[in-house]
Protein backbone atom coordinates (compact mmCIF):
# COMPACT_ATOMS: atom_id res chain seq x y z
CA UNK A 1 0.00 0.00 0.00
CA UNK A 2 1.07 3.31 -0.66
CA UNK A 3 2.52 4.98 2.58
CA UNK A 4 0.58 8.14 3.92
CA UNK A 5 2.23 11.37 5.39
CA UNK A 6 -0.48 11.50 7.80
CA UNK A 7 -0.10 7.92 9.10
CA UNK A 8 -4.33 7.59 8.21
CA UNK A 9 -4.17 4.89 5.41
CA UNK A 10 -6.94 2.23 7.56
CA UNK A 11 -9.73 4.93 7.36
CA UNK A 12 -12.12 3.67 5.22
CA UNK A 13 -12.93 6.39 1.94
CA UNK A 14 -15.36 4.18 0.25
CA UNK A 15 -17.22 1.55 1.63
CA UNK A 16 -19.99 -0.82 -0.58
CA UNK A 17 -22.44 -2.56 1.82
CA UNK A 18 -24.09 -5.38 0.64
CA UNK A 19 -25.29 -3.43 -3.09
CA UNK A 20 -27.19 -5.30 -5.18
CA UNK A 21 -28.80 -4.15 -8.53
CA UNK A 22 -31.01 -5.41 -11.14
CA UNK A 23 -32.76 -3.54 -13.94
CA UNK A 24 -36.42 -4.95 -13.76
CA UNK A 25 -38.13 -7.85 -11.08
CA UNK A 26 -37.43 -10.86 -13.20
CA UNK A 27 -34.67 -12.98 -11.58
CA UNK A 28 -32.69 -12.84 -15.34
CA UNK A 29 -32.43 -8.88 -14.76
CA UNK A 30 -30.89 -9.22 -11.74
CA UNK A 31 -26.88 -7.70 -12.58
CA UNK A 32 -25.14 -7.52 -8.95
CA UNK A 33 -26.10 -9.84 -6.29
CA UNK A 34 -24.75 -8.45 -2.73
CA UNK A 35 -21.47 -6.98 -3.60
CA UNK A 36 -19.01 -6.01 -0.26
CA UNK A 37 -16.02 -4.01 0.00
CA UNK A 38 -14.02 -1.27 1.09
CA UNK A 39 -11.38 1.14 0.11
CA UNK A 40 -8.88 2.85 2.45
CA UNK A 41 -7.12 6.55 2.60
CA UNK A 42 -4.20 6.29 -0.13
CA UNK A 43 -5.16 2.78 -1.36
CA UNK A 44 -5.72 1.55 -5.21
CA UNK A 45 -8.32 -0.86 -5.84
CA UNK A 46 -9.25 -2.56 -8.62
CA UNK A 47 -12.19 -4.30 -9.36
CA UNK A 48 -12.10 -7.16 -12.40
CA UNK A 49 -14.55 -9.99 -13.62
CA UNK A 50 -15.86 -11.60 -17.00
CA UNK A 51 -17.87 -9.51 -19.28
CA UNK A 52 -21.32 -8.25 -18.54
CA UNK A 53 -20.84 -9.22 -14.68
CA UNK A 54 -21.83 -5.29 -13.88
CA UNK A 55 -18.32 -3.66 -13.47
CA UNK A 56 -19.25 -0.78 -14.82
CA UNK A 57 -22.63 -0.33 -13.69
CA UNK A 58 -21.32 -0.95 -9.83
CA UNK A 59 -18.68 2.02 -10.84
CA UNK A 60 -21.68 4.01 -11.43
CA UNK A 61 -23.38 3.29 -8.46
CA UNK A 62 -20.35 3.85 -6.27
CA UNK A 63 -20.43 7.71 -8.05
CA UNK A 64 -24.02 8.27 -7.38
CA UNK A 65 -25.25 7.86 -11.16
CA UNK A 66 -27.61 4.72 -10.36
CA UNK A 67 -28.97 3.87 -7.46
CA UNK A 68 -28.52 0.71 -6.31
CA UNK A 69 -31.59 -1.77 -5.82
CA UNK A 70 -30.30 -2.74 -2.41
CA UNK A 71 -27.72 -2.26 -0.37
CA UNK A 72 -25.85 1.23 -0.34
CA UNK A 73 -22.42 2.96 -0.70
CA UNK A 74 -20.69 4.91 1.99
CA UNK A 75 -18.16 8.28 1.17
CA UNK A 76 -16.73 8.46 4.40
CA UNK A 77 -19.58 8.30 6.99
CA UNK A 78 -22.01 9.53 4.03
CA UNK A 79 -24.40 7.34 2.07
CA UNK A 80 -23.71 8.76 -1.65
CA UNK A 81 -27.29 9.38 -3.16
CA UNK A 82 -26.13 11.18 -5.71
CA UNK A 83 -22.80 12.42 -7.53
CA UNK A 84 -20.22 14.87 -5.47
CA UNK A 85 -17.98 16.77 -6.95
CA UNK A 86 -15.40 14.92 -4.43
CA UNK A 87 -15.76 11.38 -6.59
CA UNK A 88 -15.24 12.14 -10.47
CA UNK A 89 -14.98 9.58 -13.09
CA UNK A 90 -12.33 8.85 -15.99
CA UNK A 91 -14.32 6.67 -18.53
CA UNK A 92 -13.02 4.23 -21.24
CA UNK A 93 -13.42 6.93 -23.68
CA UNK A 94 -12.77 10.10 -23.03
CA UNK A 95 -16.23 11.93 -23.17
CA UNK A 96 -14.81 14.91 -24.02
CA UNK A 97 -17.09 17.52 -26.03
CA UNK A 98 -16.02 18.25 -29.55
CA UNK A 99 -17.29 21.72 -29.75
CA UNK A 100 -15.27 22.95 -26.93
CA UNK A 101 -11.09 23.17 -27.09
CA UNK A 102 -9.12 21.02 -24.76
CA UNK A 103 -8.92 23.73 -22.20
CA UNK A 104 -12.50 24.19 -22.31
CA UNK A 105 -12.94 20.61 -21.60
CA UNK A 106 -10.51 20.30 -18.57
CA UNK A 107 -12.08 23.55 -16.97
CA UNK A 108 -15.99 21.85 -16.76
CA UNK A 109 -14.59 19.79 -13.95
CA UNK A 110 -14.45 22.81 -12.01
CA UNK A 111 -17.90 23.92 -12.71
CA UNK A 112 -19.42 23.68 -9.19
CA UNK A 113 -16.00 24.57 -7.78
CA UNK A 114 -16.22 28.47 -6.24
CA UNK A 115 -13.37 29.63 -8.51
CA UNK A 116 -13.20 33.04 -10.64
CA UNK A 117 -12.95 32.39 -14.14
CA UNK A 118 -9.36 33.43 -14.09
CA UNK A 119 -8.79 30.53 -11.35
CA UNK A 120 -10.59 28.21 -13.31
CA UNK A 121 -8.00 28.49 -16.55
CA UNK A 122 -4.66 29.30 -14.66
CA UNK A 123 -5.73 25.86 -12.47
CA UNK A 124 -7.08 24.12 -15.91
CA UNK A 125 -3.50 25.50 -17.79
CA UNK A 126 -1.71 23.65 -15.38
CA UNK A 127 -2.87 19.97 -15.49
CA UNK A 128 -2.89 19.99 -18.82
CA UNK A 129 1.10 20.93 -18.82
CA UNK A 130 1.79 18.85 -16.14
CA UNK A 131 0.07 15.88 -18.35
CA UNK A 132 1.83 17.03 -21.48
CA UNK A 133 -0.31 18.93 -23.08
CA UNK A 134 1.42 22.05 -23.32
CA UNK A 135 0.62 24.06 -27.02
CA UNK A 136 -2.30 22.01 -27.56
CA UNK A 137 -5.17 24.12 -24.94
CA UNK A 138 -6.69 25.82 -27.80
CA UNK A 139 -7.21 22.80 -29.87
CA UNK A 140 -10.23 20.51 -30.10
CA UNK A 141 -10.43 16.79 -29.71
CA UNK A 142 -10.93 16.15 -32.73
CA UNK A 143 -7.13 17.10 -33.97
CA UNK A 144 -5.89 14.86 -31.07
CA UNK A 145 -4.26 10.96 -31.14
CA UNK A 146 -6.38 8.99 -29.09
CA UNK A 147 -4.36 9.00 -26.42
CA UNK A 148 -3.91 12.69 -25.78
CA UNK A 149 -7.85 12.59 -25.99
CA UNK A 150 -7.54 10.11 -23.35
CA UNK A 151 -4.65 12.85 -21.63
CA UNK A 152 -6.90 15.65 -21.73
CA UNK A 153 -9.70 13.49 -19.74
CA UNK A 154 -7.31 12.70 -17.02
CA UNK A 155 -7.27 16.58 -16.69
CA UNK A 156 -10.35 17.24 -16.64
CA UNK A 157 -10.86 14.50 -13.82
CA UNK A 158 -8.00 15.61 -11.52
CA UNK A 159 -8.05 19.35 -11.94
CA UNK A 160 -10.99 19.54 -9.22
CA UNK A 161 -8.64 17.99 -6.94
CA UNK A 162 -10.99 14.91 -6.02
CA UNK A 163 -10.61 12.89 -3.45
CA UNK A 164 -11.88 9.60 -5.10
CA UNK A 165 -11.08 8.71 -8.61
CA UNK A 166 -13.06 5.93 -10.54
CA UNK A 167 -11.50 4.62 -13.62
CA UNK A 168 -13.42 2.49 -16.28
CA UNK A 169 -11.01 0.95 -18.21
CA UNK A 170 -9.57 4.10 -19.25
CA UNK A 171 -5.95 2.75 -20.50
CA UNK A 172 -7.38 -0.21 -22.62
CA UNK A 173 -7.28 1.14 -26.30
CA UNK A 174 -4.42 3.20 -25.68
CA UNK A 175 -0.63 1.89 -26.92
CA UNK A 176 1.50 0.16 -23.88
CA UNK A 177 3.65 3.77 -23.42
CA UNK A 178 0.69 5.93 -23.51
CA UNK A 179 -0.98 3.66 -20.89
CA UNK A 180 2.02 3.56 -18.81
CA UNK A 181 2.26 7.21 -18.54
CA UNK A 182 -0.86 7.96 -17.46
CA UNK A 183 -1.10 4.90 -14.81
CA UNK A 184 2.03 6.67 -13.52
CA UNK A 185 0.33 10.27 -13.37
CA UNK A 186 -2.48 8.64 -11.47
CA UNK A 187 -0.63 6.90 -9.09
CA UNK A 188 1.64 9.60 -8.43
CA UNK A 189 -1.40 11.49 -7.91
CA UNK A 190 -2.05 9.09 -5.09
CA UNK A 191 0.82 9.53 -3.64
CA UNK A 192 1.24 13.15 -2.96
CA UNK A 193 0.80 14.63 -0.01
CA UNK A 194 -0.05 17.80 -1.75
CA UNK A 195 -3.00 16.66 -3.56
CA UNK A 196 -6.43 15.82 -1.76
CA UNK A 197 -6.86 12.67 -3.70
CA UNK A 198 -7.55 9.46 -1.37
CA UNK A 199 -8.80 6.60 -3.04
CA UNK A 200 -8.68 5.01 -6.72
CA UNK A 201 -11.12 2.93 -8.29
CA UNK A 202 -10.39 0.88 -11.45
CA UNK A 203 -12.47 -2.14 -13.44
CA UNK A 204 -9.97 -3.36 -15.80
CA UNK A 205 -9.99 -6.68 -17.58
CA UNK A 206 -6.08 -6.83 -17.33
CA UNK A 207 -4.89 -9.17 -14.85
CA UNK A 208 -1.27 -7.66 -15.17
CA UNK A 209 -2.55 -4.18 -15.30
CA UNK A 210 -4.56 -4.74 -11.88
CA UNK A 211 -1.98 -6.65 -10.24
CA UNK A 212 0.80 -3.83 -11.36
CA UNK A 213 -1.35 -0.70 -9.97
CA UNK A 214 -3.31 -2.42 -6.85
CA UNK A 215 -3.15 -2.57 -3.61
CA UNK A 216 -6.42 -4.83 -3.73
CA UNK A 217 -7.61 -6.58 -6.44
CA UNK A 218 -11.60 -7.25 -5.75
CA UNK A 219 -12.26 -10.28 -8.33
CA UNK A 220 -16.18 -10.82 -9.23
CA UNK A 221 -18.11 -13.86 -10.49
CA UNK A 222 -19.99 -13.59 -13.90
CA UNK A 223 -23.55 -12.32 -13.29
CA UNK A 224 -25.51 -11.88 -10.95
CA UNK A 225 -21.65 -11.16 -9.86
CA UNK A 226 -20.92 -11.87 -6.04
CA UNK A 227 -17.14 -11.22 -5.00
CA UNK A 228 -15.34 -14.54 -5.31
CA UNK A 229 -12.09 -12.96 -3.59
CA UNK A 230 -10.46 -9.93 -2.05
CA UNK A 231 -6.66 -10.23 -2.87
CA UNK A 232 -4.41 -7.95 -1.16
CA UNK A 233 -0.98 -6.94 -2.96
CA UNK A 234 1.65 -5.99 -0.65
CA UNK A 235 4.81 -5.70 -3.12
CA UNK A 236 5.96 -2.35 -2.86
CA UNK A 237 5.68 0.43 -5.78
CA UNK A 238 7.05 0.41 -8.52
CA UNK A 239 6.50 -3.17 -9.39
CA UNK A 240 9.27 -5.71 -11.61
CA UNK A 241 6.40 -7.67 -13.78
CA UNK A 242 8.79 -9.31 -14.49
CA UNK A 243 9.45 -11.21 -11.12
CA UNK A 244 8.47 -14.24 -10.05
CA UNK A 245 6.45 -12.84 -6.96
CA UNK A 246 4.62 -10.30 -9.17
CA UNK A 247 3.95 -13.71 -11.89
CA UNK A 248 2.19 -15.97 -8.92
CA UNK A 249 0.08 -13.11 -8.10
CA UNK A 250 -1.05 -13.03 -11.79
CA UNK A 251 -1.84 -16.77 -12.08
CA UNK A 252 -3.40 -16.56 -8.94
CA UNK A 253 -5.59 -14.24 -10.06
CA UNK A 254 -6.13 -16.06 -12.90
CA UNK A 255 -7.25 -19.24 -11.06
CA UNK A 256 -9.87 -17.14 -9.19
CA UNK A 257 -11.66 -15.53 -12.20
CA UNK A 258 -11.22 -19.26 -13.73
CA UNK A 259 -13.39 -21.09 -10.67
């Protein structure tokens, strides 16, 4: 787990009780069947399982988009009803809106921040140089590789200075370099003392990707998805994937989702 400056890393940020979630009363529509667990201050979690086992959709419930059809999710010692500025999202694509420039873009996640315009852009100016994206704020998406797209939605998610970040697959069309790069600004993000953010969030489908990033890997059955296992990953950051160590926790993994 990633060590905290202020020694707090067992308080619970997020905490899923019991959710469960179906989209009509017919026992085929039921998607989520009773799903448990927690994240801590300065942890990464990520949650995996086969397709159509209701990743995503329990993403969205953990950020207030859909409520749940039992059970609820905790933000500290709030139930979240709805979506907080605190909790943003980074989704697979990256959602950004073609008629505004990149700048634009990264400076709506500060629209229900109390900033002055002028804070709004200095504050938007700098994630997007920090994330490389330095000559390119008056551009739109359209002009931009997909994974500078993919860049300038990072931005947009961390320039409100969250404290929870959930990821849906966000590196998985992007080339292995690209992908590394931004895993890095995210974790480092996590890491900082200087930046609010507490908690990440990530479905992924990649084994190696989870087991590279996590501290906790939450593995789900297919649908309606219960959690077949909470594996905890306590080789320090950054990780060889190369080693044998790292390699058994893969496989392990691997079993699980196989069961």
């Amino acid at each position: 787990m990633i060590e905290s400056p202020q020694s707090t890393v067992n308080k619970k940020v997020i905490s899923v009780e019991d959710v469960h979630f179906a989209f009509g009363s017919e026992p085929q529509s039921k998607i989520i069947d009773g799903i448990s667990f927690n994240t801590s201050e300065f942890e990464f979690v990520s949650v995996i399982g086969p397709s159509g086992c209701g990743k995503s959709t329990l993403l969205r419930i953990i950020a207030g988009l859909i409520k749940p059809t039992g059970g609820k999710v905790m933000y500290y010692d709030k139930e979240v009803i709805q979506p907080t500025g605190e909790i943003t999202f980074i989704f697979q694509d990256s959602a950004l809106l073609p008629w505004l420039t990149n700048l634009e873009n990264v400076k709506l996640g500060l629209s229900a921040v109390k900033m002055t315009d002028n804070e709004k852009i200095k504050r938007s100016l700098e994630v997007l140089r920090k994330l490389g994206l330095k000559g390119f704020e008056d551009a739109y998406p359209n002009v931009l590789s997909g994974g500078m797209k993919q860049r300038v939605g990072v931005a947009r998610a961390l320039v409100s200075n969250p404290k929870v970040i959930l990821m849906d697959e966000p590196f998985s069309s992007l080339d292995a370099l690209t992908a590394m790069s931004l895993r890095n600004e995210v974790l480092s993000a996590l890491k900082d003392p200087n930046i609010p953010l507490r908690s990440v969030i990530l479905v992924s489908h990649n084994v190696e990707e989870a087991a590279e990033l996590s501290d906790k890997i939450v593995i789900l059955s297919n649908k309606p998805s219960r959690v077949k296992e909470i594996k905890t990953i306590s080789i320090q950051q950054p990780r060889n994937t190369r080693s044998s160590t790292f390699q058994k926790i893969v496989d392990e993994v691997y079993a699980t989702l196989a069961l």
